[in-house]
N, C-alpha and C. Protein backbone atom coordinates (compact mmCIF):
# COMPACT_ATOMS: atom_id res chain seq x y z
N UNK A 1 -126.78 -55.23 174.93
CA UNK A 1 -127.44 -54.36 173.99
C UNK A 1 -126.79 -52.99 173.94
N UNK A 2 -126.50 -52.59 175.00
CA UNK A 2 -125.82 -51.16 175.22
C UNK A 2 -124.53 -51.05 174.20
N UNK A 3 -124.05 -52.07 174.52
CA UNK A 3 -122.40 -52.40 174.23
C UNK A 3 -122.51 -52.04 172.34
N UNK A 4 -123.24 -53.37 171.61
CA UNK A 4 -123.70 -52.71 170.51
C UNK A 4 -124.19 -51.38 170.15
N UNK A 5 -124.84 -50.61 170.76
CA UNK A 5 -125.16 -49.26 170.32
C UNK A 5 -124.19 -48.45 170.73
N UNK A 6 -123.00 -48.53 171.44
CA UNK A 6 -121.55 -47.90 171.79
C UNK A 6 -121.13 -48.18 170.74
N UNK A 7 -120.73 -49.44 170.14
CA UNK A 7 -119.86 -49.57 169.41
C UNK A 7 -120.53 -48.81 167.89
N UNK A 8 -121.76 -49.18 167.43
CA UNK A 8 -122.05 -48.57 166.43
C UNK A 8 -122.08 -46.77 166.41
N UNK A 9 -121.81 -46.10 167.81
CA UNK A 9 -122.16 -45.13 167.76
C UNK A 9 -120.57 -44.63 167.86
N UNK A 10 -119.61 -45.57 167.36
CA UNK A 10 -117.93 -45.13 167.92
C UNK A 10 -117.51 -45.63 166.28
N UNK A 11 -118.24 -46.49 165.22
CA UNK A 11 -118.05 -46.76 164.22
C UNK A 11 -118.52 -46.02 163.38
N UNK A 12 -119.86 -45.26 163.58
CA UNK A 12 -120.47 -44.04 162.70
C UNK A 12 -119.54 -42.52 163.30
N UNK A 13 -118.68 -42.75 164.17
CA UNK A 13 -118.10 -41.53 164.38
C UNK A 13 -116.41 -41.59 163.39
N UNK A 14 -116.15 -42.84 163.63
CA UNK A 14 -115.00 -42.65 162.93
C UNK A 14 -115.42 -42.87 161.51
N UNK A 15 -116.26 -43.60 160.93
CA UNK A 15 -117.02 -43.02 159.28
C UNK A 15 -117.22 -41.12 158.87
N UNK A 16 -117.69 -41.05 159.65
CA UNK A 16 -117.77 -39.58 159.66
C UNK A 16 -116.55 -38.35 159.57
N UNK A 17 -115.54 -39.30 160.24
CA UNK A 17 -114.22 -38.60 160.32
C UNK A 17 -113.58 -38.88 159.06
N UNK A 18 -113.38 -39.75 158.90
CA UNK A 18 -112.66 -40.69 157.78
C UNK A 18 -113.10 -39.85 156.50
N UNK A 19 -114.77 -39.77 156.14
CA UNK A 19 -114.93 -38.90 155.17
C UNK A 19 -115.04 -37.53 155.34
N UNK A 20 -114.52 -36.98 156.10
CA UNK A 20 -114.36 -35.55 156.32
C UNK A 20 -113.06 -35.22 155.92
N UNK A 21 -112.32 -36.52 156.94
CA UNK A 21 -110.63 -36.07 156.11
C UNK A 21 -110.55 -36.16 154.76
N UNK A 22 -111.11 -37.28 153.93
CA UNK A 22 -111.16 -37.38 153.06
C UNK A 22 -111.38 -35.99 151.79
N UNK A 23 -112.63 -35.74 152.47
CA UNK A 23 -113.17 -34.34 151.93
C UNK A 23 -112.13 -32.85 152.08
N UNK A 24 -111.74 -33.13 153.07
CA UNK A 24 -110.24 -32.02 153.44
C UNK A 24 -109.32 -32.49 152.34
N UNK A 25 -108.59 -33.52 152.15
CA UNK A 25 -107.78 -33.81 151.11
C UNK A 25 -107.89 -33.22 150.11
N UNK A 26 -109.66 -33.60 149.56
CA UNK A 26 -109.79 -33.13 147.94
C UNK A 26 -110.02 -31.78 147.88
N UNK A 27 -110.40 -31.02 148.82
CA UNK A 27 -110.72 -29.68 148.78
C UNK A 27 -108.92 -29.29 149.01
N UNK A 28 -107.80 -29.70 149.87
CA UNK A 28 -106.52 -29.24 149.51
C UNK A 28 -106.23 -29.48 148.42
N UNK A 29 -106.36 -30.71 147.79
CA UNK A 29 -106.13 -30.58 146.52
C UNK A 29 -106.35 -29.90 145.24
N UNK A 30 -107.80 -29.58 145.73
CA UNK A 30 -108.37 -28.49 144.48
C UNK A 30 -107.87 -27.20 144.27
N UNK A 31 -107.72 -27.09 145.99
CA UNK A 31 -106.87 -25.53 146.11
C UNK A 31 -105.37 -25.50 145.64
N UNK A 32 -104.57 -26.29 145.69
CA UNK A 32 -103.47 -26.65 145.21
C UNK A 32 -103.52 -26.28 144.05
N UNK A 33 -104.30 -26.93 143.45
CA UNK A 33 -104.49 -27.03 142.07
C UNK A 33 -105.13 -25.54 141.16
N UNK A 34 -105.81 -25.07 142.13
CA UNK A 34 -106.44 -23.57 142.13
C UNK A 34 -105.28 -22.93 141.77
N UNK A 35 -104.42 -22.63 142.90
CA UNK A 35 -103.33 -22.00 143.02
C UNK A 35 -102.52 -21.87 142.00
N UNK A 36 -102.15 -23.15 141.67
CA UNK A 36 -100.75 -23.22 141.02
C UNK A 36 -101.24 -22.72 139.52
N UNK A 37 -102.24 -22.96 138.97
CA UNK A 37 -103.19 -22.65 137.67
C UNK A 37 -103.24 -21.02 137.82
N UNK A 38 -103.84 -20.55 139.16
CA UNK A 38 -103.60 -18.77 138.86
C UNK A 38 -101.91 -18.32 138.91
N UNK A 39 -101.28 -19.06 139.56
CA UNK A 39 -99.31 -18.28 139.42
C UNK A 39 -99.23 -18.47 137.89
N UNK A 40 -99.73 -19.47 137.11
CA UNK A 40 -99.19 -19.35 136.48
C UNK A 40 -99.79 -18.58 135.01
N UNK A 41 -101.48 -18.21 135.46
CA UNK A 41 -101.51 -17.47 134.51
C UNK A 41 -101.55 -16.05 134.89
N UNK A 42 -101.36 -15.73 135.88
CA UNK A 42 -101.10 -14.16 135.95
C UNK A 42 -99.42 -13.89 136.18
N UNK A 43 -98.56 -15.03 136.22
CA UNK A 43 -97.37 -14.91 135.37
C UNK A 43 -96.96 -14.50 134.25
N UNK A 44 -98.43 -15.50 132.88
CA UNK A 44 -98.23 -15.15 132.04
C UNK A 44 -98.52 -13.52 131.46
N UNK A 45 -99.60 -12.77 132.28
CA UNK A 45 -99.30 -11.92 132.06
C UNK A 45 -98.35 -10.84 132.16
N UNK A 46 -97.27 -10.95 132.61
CA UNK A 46 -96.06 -10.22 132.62
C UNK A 46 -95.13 -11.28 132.57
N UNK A 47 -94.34 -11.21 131.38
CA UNK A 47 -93.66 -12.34 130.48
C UNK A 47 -92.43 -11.75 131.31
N UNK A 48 -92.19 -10.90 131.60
CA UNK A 48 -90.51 -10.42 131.93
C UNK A 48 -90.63 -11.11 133.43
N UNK A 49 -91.62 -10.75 134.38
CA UNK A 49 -91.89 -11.35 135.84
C UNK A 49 -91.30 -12.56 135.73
N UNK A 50 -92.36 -13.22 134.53
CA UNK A 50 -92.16 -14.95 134.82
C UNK A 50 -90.91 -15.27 134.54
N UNK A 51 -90.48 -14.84 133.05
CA UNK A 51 -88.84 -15.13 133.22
C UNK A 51 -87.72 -15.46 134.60
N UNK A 52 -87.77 -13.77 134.80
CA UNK A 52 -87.21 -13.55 136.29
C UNK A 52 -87.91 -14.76 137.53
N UNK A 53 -89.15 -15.39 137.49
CA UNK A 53 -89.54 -16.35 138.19
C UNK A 53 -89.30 -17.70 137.75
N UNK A 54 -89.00 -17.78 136.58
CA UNK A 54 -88.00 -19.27 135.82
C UNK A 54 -89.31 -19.84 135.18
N UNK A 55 -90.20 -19.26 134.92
CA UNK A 55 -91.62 -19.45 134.09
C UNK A 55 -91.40 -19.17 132.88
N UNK A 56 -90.85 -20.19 132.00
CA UNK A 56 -90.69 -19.18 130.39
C UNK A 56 -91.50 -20.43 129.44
N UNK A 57 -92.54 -21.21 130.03
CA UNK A 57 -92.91 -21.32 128.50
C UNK A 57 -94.68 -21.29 129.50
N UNK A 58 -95.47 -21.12 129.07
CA UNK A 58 -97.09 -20.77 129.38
C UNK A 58 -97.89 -21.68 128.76
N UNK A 59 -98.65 -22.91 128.96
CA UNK A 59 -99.76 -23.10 128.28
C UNK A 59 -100.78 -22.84 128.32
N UNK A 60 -101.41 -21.91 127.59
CA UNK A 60 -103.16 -21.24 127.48
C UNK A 60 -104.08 -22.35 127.65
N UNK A 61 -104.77 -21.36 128.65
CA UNK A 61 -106.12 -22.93 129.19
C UNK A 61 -107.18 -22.99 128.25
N UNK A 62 -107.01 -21.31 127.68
CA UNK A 62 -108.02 -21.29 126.49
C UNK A 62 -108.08 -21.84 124.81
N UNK A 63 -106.45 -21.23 124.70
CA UNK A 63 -106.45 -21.95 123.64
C UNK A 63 -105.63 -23.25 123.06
N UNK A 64 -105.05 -23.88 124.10
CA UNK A 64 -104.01 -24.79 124.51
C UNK A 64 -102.84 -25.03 123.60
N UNK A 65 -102.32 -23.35 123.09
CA UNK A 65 -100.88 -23.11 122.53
C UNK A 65 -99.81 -22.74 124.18
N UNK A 66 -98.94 -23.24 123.58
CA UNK A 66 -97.44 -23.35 124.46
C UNK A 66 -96.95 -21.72 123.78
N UNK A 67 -96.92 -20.69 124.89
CA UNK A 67 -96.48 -19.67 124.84
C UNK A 67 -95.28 -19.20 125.27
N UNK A 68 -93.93 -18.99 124.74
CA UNK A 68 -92.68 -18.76 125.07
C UNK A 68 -91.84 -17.57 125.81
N UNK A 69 -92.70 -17.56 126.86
CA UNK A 69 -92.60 -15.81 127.53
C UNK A 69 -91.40 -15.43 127.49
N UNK A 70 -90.28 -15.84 127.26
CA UNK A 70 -89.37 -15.00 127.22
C UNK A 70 -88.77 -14.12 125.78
N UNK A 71 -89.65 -14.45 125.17
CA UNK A 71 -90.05 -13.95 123.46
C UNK A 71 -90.72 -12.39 123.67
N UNK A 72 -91.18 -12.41 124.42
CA UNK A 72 -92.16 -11.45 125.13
C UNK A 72 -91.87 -10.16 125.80
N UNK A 73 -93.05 -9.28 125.58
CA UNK A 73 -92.53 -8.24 126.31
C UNK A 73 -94.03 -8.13 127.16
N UNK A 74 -93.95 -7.33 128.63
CA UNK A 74 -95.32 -6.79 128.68
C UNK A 74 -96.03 -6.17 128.41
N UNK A 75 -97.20 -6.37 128.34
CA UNK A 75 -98.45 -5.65 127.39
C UNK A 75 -99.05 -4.78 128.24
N UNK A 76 -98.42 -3.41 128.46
CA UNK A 76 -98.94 -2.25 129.44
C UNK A 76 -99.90 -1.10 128.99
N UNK A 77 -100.39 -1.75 127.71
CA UNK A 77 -101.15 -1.06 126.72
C UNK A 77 -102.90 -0.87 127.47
N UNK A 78 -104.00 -0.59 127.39
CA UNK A 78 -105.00 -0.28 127.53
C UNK A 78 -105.90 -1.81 127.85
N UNK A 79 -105.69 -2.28 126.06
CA UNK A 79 -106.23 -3.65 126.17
C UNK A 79 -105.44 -5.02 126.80
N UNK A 80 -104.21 -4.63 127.60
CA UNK A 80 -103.35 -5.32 128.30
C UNK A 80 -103.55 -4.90 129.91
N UNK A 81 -104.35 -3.79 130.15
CA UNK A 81 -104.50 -3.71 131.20
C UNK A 81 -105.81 -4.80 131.52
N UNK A 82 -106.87 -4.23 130.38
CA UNK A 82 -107.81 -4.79 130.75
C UNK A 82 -107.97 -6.20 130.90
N UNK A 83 -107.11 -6.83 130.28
CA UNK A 83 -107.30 -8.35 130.58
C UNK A 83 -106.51 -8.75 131.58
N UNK A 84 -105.51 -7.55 131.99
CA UNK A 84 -105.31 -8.27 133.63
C UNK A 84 -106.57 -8.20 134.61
N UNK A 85 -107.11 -7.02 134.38
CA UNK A 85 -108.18 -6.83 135.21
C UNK A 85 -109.17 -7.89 135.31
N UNK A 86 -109.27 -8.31 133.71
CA UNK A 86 -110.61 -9.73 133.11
C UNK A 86 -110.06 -10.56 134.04
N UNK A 87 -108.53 -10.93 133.96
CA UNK A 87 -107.90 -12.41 134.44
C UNK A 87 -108.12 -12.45 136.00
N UNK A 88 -107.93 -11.19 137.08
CA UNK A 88 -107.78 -11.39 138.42
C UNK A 88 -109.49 -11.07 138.68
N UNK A 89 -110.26 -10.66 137.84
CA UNK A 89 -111.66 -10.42 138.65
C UNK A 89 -111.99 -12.12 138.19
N UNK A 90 -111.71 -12.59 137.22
CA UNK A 90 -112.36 -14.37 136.89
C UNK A 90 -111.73 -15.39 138.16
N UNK A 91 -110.31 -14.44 138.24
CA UNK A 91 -109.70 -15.74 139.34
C UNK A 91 -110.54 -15.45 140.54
N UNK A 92 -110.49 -14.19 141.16
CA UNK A 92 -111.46 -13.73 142.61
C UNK A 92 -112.62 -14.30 142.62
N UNK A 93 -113.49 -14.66 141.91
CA UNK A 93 -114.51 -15.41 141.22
C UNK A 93 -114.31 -16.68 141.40
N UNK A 94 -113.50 -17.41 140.81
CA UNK A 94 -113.31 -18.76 141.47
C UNK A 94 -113.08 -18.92 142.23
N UNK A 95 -111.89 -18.45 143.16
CA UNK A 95 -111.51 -18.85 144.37
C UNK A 95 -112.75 -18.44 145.39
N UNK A 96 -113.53 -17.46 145.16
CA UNK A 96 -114.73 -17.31 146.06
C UNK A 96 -115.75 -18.43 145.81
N UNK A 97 -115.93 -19.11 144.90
CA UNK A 97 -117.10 -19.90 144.16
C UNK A 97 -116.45 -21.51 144.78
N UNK A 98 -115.21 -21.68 144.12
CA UNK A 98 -114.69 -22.98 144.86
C UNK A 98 -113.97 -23.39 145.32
N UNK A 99 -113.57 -23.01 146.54
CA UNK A 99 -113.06 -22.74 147.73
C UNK A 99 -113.55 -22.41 148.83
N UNK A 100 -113.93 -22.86 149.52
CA UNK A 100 -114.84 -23.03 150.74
C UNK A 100 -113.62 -22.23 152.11
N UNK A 101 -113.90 -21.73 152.67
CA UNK A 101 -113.42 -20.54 153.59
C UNK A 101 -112.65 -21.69 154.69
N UNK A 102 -113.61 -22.56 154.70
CA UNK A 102 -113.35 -23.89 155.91
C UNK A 102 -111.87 -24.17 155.82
């Protein structure tokens, strides 16, 4: 009887593991995926950066046009500041919201 409640208690441990790694995977993955989605839109905001970073065409998440940054100049204007500001306070926002510290 013992033997059974060892073994079930050595089979609910490696279940437990199994979906934890599991859960680690998709949470690297999301972050991955986090990531690579903010380089590349606060790339797009400085079209000359991304160039120089080999980033020259942008697709908008918003409006899903293909943007040709090297057409581009940066927008150091008022309302170009402010939407860097819009873009990195929305990203700080996500990455705090889904992204788990763990």
């Amino acid at each position: 009887m013992q033997r059974k409640w060892f073994a079930l208690l050595i089979l609910s441990t490696c279940l437990v593991v199994t979906l934890s790694r599991a859960q680690d995977r998709q949470a690297n993955v999301k972050f991955a995926q986090m990531s690579e989605a903010f380089i590349h839109e606060t790339l797009a905001l400085s079209p000359s950066s991304a160039s120089q970073a080999g980033y020259h065409k942008h697709l908008d998440p918003r409006t899903g046009r293909t943007i040709a940054l090297d057409s581009l100049l940066d927008d150091v204007s008022p309302a170009g500041i402010a939407e860097q500001r819009r873009v990195y306070t929305e990203w700080k926002e996500r990455f705090h919201n889904d992204t788990p510290v763990a």
